[in-house]
Protein backbone atom coordinates (compact mmCIF):
# COMPACT_ATOMS: atom_id res chain seq x y z
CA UNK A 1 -220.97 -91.30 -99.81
CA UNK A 2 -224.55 -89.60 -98.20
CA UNK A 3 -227.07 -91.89 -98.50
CA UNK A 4 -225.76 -95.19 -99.03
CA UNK A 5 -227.25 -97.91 -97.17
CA UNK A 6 -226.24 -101.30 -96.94
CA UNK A 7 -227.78 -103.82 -94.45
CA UNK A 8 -226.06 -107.20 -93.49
CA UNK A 9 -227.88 -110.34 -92.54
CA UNK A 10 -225.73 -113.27 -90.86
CA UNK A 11 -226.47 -116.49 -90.02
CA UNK A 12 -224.28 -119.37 -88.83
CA UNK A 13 -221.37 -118.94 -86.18
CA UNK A 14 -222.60 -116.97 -82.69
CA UNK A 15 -222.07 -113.34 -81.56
CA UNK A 16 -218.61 -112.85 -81.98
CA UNK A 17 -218.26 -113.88 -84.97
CA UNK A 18 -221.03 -111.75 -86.60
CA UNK A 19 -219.40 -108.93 -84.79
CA UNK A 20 -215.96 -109.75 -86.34
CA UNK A 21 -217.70 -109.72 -90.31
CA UNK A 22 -219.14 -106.46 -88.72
CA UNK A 23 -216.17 -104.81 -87.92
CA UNK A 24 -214.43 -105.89 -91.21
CA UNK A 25 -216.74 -103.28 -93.12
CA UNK A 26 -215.80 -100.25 -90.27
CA UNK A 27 -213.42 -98.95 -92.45
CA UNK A 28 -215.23 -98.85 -95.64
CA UNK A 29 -218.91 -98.11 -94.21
CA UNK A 30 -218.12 -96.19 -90.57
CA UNK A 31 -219.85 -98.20 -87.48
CA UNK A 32 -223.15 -99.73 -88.08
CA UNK A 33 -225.88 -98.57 -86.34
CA UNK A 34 -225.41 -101.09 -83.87
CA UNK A 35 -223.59 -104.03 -83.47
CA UNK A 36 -225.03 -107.71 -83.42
CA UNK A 37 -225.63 -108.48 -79.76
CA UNK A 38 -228.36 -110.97 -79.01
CA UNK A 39 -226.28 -114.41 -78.38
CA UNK A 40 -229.41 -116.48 -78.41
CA UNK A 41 -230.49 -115.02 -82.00
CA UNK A 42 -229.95 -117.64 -85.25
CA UNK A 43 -229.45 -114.64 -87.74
CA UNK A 44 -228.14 -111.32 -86.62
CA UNK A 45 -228.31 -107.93 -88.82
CA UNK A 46 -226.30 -104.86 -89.04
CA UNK A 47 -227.21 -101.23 -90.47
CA UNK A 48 -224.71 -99.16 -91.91
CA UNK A 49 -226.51 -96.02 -92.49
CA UNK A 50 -223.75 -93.90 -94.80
CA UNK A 51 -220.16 -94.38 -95.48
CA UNK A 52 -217.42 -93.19 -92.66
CA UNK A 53 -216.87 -89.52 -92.81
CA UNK A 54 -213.08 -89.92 -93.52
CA UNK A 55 -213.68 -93.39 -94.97
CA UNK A 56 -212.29 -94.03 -98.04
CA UNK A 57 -214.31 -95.49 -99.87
CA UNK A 58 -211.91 -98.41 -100.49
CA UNK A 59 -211.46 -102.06 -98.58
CA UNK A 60 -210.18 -101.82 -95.41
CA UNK A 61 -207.25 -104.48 -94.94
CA UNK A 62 -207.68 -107.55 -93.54
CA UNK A 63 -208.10 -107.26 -89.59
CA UNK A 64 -205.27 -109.32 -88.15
CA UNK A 65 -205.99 -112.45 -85.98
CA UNK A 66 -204.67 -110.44 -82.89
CA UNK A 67 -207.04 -107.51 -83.57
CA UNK A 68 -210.37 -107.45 -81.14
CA UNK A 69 -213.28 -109.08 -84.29
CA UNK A 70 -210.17 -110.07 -86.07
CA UNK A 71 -210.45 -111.88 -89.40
CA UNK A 72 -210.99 -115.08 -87.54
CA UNK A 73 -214.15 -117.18 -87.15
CA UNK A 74 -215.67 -120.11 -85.50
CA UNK A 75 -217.52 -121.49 -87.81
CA UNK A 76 -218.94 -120.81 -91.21
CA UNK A 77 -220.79 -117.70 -91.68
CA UNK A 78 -223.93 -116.65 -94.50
CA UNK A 79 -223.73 -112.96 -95.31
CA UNK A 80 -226.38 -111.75 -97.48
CA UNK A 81 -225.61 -107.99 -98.65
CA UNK A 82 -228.33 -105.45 -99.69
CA UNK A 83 -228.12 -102.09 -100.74
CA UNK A 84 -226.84 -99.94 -103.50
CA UNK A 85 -224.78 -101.75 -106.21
CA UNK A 86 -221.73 -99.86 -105.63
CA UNK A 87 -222.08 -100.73 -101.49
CA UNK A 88 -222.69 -104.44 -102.06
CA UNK A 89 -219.59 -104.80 -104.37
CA UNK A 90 -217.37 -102.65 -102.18
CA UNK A 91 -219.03 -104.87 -98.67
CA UNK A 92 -218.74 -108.04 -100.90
CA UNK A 93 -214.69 -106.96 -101.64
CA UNK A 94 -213.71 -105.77 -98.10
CA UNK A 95 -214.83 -109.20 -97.01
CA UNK A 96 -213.15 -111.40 -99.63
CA UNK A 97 -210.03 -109.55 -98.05
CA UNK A 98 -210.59 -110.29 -94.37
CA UNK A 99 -212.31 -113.79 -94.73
CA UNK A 100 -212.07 -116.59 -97.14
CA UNK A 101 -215.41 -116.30 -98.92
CA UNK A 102 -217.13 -118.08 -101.37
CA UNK A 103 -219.93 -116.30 -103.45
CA UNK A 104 -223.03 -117.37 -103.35
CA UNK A 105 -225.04 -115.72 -105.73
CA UNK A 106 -226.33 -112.56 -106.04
CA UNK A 107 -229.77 -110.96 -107.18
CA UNK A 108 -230.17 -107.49 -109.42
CA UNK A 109 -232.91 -105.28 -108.96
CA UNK A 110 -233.32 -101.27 -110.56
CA UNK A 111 -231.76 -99.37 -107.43
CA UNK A 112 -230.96 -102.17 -104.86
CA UNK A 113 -228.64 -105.56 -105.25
CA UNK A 114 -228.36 -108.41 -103.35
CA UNK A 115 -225.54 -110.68 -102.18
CA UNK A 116 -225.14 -113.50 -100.50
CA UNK A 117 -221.32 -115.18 -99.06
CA UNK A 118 -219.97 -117.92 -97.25
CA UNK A 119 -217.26 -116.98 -94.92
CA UNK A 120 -214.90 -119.81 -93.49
CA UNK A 121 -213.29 -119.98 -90.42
């Protein structure tokens, strides 16, 4: 959907596995802007500017173990979701499919929502 914005803030884990949450919203979102690269950072952020054209729209399925950012992760991981309500929930459900995550809470304003998860490894 044109104009839909959500940006993703990570913190905990290292590189890879911010790139592996990353990659878990491709298929809903198209690629972010850019991926997470800096390996000394403490909290990495993503941009996904519009949804995939050709995306769905829906969850993508769980990335397999096997698959390069696969569903697996090092260590716990904070992801705090902001953008439209309709691109948090649909982030917030495309990772509760690749990840075990716990909600954290989440924060309501007129045209923007926030939402924050703990992924496990």
């Amino acid at each position: 959907m044109p104009g839909t914005q959500l940006t993703v803030t990570l913190s905990g884990g290292d590189v890879a596995d911010a790139r592996a949450v990353v990659r878990a919203l491709e298929g809903s979102f198209g690629a972010p802007d850019e991926l997470p690269g800096d390996e000394n950072a403490t909290v990495r952020t993503a941009t996904f500017s519009a949804a995939a054209e050709g995306a769905s729209g829906r969850p993508a399925p769980a990335p397999s173990g096997g698959e390069q950012g696969g569903g697996r992760l090092s260590a716990p991981v904070t992801v705090t979701l902001q953008g439209t309500p309709e691109a948090v929930a649909r982030a917030g459900d495309t990772l509760a499919r690749a990840f075990t995550a716990h909600d954290e809470g989440a924060a309501a304003g007129d045209q923007e929502q926030e939402r924050q998860l703990r992924l496990e490894p």
